[in-house]
PDB file of N, CA and C in Angstrom:
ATOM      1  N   UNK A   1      58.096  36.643-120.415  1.00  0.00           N
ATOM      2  CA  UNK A   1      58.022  37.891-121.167  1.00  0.00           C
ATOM      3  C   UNK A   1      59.403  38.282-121.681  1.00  0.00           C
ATOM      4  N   UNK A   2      60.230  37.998-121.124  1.00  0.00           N
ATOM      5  CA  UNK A   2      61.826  38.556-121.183  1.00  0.00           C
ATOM      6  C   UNK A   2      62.422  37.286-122.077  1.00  0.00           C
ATOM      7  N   UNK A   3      61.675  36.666-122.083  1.00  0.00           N
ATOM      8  CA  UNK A   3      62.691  35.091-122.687  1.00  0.00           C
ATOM      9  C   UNK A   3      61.933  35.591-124.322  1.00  0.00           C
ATOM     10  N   UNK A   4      60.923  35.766-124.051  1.00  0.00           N
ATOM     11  CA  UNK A   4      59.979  35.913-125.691  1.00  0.00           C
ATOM     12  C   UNK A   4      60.845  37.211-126.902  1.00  0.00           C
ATOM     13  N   UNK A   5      60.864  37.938-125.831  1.00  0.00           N
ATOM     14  CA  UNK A   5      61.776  39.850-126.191  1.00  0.00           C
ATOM     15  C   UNK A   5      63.156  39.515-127.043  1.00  0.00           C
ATOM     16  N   UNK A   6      63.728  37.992-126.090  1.00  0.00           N
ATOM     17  CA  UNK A   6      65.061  37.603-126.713  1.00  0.00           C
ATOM     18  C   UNK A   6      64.810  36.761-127.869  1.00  0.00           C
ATOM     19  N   UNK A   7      63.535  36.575-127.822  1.00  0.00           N
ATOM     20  CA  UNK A   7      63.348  35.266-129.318  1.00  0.00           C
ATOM     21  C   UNK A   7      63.309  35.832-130.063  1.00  0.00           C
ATOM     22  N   UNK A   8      62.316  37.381-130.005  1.00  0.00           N
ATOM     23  CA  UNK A   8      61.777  38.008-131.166  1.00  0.00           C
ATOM     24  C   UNK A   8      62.770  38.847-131.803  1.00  0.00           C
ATOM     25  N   UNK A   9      64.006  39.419-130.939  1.00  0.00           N
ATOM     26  CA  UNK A   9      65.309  39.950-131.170  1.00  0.00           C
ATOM     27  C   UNK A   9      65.679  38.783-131.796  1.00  0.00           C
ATOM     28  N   UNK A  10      66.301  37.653-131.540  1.00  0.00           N
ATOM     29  CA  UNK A  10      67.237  36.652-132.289  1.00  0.00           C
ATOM     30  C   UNK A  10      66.629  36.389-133.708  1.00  0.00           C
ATOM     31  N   UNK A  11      65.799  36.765-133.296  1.00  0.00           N
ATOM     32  CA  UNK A  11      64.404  36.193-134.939  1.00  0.00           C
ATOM     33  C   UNK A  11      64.748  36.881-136.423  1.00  0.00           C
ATOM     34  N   UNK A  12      64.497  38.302-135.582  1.00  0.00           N
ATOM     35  CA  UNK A  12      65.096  39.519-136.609  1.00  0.00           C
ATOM     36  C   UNK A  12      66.337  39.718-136.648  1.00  0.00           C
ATOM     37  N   UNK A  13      66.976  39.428-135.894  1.00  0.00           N
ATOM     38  CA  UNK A  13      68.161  39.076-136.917  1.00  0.00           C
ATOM     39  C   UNK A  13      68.594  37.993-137.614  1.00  0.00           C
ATOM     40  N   UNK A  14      67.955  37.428-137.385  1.00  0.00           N
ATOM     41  CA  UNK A  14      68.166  36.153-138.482  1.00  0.00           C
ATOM     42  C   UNK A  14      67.771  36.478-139.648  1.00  0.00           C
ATOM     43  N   UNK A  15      66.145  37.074-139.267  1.00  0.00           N
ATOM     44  CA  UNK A  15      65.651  37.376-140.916  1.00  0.00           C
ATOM     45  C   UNK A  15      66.662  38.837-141.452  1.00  0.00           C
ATOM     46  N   UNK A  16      66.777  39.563-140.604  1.00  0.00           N
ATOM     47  CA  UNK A  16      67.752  40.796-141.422  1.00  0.00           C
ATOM     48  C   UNK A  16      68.912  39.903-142.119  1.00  0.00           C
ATOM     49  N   UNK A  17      70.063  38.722-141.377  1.00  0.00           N
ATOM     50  CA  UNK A  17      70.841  38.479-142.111  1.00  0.00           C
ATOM     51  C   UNK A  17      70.306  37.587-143.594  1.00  0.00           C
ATOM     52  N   UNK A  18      69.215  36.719-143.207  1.00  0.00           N
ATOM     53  CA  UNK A  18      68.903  36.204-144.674  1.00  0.00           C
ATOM     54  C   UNK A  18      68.569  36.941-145.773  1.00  0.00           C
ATOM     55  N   UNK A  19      67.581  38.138-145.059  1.00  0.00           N
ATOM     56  CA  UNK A  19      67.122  39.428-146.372  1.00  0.00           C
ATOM     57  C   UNK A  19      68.502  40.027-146.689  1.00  0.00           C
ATOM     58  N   UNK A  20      69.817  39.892-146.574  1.00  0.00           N
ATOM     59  CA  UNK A  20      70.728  40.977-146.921  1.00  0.00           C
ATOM     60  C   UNK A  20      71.908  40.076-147.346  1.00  0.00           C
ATOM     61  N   UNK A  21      71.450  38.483-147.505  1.00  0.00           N
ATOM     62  CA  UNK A  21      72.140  37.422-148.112  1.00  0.00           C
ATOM     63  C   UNK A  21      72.249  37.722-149.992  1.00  0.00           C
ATOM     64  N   UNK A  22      73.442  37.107-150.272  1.00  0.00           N
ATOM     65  CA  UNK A  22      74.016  37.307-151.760  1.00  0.00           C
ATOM     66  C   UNK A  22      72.671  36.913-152.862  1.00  0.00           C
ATOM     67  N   UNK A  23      72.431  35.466-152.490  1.00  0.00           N
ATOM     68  CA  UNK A  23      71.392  34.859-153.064  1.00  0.00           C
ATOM     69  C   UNK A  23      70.238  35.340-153.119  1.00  0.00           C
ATOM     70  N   UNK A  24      69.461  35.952-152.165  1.00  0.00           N
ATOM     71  CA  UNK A  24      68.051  36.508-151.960  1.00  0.00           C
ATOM     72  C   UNK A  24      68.043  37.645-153.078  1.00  0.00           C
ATOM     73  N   UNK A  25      69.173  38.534-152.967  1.00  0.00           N
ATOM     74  CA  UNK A  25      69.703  39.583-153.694  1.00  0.00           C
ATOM     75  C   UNK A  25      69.511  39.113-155.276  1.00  0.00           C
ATOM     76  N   UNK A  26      70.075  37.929-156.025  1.00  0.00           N
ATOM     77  CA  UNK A  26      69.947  37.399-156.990  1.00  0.00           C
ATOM     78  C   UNK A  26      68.605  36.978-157.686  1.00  0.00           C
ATOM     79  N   UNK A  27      67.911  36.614-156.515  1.00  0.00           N
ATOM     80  CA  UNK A  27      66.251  35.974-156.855  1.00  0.00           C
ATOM     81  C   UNK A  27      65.643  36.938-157.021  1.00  0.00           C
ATOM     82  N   UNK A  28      65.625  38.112-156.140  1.00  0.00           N
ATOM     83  CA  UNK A  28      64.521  39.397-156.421  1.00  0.00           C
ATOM     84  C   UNK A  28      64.678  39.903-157.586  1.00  0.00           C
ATOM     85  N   UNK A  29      65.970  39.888-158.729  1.00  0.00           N
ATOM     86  CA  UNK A  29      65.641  40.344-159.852  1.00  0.00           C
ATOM     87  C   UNK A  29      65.852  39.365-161.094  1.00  0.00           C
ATOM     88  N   UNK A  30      64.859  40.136-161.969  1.00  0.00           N
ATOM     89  CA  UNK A  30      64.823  38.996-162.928  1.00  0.00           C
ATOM     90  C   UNK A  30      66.243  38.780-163.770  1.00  0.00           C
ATOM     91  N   UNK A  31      66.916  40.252-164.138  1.00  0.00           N
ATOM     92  CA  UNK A  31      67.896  40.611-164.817  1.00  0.00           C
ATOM     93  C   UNK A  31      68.739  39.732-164.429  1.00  0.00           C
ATOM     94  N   UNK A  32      69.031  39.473-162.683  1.00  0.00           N
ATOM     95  CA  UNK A  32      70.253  39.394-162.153  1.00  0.00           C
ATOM     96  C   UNK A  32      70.263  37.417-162.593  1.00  0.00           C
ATOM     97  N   UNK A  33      68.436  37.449-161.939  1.00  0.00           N
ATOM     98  CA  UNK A  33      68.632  35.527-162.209  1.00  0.00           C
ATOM     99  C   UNK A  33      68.869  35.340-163.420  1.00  0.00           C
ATOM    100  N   UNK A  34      68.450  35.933-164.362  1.00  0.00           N
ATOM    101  CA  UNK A  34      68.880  35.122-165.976  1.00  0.00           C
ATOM    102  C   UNK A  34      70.155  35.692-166.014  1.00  0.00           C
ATOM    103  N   UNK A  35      71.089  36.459-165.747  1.00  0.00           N
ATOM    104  CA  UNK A  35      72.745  36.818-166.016  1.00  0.00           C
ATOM    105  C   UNK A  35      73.464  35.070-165.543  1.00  0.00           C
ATOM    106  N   UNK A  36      72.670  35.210-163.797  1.00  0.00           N
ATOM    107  CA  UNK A  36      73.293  33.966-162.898  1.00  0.00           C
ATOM    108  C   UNK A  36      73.146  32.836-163.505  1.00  0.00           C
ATOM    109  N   UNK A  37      72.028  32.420-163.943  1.00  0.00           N
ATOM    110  CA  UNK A  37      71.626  31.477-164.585  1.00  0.00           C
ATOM    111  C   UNK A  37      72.636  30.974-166.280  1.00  0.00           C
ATOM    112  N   UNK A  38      72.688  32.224-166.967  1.00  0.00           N
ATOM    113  CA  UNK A  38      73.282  32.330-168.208  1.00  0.00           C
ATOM    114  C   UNK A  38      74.745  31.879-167.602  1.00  0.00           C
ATOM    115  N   UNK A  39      75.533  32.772-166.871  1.00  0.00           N
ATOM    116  CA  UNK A  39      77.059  32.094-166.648  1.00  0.00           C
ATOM    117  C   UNK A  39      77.120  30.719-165.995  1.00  0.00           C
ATOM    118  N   UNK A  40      76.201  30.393-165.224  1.00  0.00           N
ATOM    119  CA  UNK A  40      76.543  28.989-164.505  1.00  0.00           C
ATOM    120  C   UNK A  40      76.064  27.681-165.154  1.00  0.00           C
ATOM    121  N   UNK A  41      75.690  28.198-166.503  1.00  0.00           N
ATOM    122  CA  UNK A  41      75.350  27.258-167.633  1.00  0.00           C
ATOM    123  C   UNK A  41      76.149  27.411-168.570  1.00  0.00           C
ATOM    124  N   UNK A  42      77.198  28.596-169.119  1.00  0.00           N
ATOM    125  CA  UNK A  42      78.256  28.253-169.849  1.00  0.00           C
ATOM    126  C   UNK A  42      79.636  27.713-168.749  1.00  0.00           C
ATOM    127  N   UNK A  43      79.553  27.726-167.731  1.00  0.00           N
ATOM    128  CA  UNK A  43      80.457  27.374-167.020  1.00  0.00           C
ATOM    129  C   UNK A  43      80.706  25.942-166.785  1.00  0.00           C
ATOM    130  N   UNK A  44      79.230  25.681-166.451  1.00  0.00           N
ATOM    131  CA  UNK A  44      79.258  24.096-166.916  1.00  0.00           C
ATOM    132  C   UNK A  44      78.930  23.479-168.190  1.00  0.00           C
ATOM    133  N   UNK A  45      78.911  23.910-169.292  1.00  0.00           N
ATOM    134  CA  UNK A  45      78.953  23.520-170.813  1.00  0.00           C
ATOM    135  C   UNK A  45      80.477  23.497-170.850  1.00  0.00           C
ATOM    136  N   UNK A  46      81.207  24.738-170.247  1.00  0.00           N
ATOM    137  CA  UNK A  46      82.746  24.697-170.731  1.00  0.00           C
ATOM    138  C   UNK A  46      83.291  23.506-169.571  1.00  0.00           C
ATOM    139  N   UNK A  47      82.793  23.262-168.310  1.00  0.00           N
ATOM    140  CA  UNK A  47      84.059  21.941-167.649  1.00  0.00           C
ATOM    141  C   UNK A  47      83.108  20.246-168.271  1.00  0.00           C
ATOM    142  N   UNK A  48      82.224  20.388-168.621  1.00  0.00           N
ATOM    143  CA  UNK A  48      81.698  19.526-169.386  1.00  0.00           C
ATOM    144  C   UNK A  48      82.158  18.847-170.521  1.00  0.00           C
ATOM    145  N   UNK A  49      82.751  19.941-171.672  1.00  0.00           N
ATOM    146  CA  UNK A  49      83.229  19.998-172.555  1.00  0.00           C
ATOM    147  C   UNK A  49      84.578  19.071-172.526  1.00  0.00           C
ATOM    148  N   UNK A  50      85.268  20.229-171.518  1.00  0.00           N
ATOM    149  CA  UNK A  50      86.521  19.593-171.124  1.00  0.00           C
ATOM    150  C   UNK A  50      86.956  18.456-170.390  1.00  0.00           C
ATOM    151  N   UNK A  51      85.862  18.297-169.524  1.00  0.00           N
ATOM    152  CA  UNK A  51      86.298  16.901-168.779  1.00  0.00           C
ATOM    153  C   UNK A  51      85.821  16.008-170.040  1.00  0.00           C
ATOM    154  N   UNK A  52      84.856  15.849-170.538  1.00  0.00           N
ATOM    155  CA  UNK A  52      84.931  14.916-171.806  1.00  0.00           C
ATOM    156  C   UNK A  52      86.012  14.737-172.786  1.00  0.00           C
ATOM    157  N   UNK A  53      86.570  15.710-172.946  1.00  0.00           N
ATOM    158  CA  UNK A  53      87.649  15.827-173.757  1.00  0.00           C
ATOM    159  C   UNK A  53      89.006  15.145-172.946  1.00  0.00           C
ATOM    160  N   UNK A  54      88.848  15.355-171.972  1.00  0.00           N
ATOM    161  CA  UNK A  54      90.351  14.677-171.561  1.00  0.00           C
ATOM    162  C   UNK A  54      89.926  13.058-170.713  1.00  0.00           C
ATOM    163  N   UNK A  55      88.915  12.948-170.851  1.00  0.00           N
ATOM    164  CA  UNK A  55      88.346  11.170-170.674  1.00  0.00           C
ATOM    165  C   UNK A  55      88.577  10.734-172.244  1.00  0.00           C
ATOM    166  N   UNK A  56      88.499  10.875-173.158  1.00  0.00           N
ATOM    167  CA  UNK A  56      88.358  10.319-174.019  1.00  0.00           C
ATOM    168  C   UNK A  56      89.629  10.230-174.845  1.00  0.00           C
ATOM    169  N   UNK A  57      90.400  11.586-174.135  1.00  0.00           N
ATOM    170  CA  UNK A  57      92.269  11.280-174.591  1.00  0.00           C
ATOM    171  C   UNK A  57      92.458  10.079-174.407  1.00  0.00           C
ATOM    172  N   UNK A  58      92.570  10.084-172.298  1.00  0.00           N
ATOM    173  CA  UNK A  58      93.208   8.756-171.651  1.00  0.00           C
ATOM    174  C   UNK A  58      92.397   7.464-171.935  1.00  0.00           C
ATOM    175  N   UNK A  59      91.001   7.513-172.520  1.00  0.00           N
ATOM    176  CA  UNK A  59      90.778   6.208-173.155  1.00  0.00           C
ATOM    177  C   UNK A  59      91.349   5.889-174.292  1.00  0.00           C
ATOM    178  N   UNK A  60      91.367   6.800-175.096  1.00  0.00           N
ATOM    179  CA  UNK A  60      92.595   6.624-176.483  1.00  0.00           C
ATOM    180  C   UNK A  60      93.566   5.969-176.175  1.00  0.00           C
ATOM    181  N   UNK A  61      94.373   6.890-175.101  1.00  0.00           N
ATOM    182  CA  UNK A  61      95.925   6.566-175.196  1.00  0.00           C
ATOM    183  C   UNK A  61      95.795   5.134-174.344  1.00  0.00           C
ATOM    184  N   UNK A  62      94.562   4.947-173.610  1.00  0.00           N
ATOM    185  CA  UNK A  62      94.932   3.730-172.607  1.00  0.00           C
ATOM    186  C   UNK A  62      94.496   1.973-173.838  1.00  0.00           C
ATOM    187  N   UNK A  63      93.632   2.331-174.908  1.00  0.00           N
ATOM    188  CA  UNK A  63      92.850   1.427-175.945  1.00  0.00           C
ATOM    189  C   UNK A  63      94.545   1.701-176.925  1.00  0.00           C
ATOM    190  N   UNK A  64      94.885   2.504-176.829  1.00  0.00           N
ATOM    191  CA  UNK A  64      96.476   2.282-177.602  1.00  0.00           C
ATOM    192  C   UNK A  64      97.696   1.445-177.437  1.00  0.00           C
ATOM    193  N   UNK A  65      97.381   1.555-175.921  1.00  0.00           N
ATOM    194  CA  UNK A  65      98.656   1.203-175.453  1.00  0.00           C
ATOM    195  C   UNK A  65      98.241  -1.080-175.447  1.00  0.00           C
ATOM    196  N   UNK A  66      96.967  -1.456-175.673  1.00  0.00           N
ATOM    197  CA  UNK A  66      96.486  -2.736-175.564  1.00  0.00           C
ATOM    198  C   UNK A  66      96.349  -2.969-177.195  1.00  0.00           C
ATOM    199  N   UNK A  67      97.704  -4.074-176.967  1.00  0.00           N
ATOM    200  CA  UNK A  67      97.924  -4.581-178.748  1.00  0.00           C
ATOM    201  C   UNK A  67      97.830  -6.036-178.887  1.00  0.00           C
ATOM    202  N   UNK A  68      97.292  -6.696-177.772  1.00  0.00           N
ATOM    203  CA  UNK A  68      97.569  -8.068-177.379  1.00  0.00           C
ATOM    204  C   UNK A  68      95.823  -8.290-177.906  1.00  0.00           C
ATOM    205  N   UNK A  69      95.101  -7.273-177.675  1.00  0.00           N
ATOM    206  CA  UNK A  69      93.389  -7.407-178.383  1.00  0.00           C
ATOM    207  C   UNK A  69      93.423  -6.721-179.920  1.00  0.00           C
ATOM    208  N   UNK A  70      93.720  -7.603-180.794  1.00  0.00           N
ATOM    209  CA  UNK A  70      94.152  -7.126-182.278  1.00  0.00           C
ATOM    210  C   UNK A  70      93.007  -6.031-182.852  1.00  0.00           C
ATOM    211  N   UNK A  71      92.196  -6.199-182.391  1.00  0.00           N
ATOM    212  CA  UNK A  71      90.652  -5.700-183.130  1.00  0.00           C
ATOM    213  C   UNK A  71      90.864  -4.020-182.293  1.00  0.00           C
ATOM    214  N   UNK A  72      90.752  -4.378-180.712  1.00  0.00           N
ATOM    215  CA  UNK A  72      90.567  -2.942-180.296  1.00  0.00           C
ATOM    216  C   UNK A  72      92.167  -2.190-180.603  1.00  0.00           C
ATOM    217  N   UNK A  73      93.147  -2.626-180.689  1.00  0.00           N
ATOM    218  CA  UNK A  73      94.462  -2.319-180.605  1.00  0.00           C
ATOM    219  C   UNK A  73      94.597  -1.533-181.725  1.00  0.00           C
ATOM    220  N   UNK A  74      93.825  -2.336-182.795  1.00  0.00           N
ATOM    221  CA  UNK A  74      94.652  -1.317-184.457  1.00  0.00           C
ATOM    222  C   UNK A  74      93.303  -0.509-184.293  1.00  0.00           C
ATOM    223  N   UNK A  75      91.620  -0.347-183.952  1.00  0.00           N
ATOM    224  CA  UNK A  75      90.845   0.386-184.008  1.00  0.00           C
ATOM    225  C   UNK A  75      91.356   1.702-183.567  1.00  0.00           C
ATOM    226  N   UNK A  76      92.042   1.751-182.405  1.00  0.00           N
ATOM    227  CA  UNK A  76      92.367   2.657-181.095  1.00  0.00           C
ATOM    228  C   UNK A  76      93.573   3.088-182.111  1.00  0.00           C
ATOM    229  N   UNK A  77      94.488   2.688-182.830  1.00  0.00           N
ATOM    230  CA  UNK A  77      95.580   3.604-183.414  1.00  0.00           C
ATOM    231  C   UNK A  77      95.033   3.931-184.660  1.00  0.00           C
ATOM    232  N   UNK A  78      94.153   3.239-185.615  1.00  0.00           N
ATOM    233  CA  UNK A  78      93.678   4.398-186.160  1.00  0.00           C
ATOM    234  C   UNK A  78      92.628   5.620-186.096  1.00  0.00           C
ATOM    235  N   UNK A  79      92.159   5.866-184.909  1.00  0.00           N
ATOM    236  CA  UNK A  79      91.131   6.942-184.432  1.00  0.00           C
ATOM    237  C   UNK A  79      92.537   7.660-183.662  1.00  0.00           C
ATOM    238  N   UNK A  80      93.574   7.510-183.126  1.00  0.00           N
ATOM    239  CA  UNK A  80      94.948   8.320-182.854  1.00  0.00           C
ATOM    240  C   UNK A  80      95.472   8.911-184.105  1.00  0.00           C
ATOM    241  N   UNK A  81      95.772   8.049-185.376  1.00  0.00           N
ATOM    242  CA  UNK A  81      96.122   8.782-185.912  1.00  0.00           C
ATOM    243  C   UNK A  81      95.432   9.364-186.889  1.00  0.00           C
ATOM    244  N   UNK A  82      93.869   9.305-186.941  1.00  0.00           N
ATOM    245  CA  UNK A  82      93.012  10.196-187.711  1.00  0.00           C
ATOM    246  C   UNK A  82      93.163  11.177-187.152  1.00  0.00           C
ATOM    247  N   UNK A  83      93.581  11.604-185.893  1.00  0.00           N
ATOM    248  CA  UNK A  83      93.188  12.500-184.495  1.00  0.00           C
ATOM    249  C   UNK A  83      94.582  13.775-185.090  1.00  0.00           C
ATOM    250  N   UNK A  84      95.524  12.717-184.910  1.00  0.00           N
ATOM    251  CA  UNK A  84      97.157  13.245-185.522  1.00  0.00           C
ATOM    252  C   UNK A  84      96.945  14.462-186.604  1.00  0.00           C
ATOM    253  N   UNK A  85      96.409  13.252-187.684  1.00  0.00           N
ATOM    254  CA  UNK A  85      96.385  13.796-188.766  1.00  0.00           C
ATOM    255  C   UNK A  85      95.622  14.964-189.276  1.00  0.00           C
ATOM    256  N   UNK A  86      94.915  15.143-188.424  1.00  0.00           N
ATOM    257  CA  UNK A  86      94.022  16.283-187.938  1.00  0.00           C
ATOM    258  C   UNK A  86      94.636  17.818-187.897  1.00  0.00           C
ATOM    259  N   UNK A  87      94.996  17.290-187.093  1.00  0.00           N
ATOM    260  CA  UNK A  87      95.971  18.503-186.506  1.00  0.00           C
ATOM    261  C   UNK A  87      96.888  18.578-187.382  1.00  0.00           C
TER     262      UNK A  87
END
């Protein structure tokens, strides 16, 4: 009887701390999930963006720096200096 009293105590508080968790808080409204939803999808569009962008530098600069493969060597400096010329 006394061992059960301590389960049903440990119980509720478990469920009090999950009901009063950040996340639960987020799911119950609709407003809050589409805000959450909306930033953690431009957040990863923007490191998406960027990690693509700086893979495709160091493949540049690394397809630049190889002149001994005539074909990829002058391809790779002129997509550098279309890139240049850009700017």
């Amino acid at each position: 009887m006394v061992d059960e009293q301590k389960e049903i105590k440990r119980l509720s508080k478990a469920i009090e701390m999950l009901n009063s968790h950040n996340l639960l808080r987020v799911y119950n409204s609709k407003w809050r999930l589409l805000w959450y939803n909306f930033i953690r999808g431009l957040a990863f569009g923007l490191g998406t963006v960027i990690g693509a962008t700086i893979l495709v530098y160091i493949l540049l600069q690394f397809l630049a720096k190889i002149e001994f493969v005539p074909i990829l060597g002058d391809w790779a400096l002129k997509i550098i200096s279309e890139i240049e010329r850009g700017r």
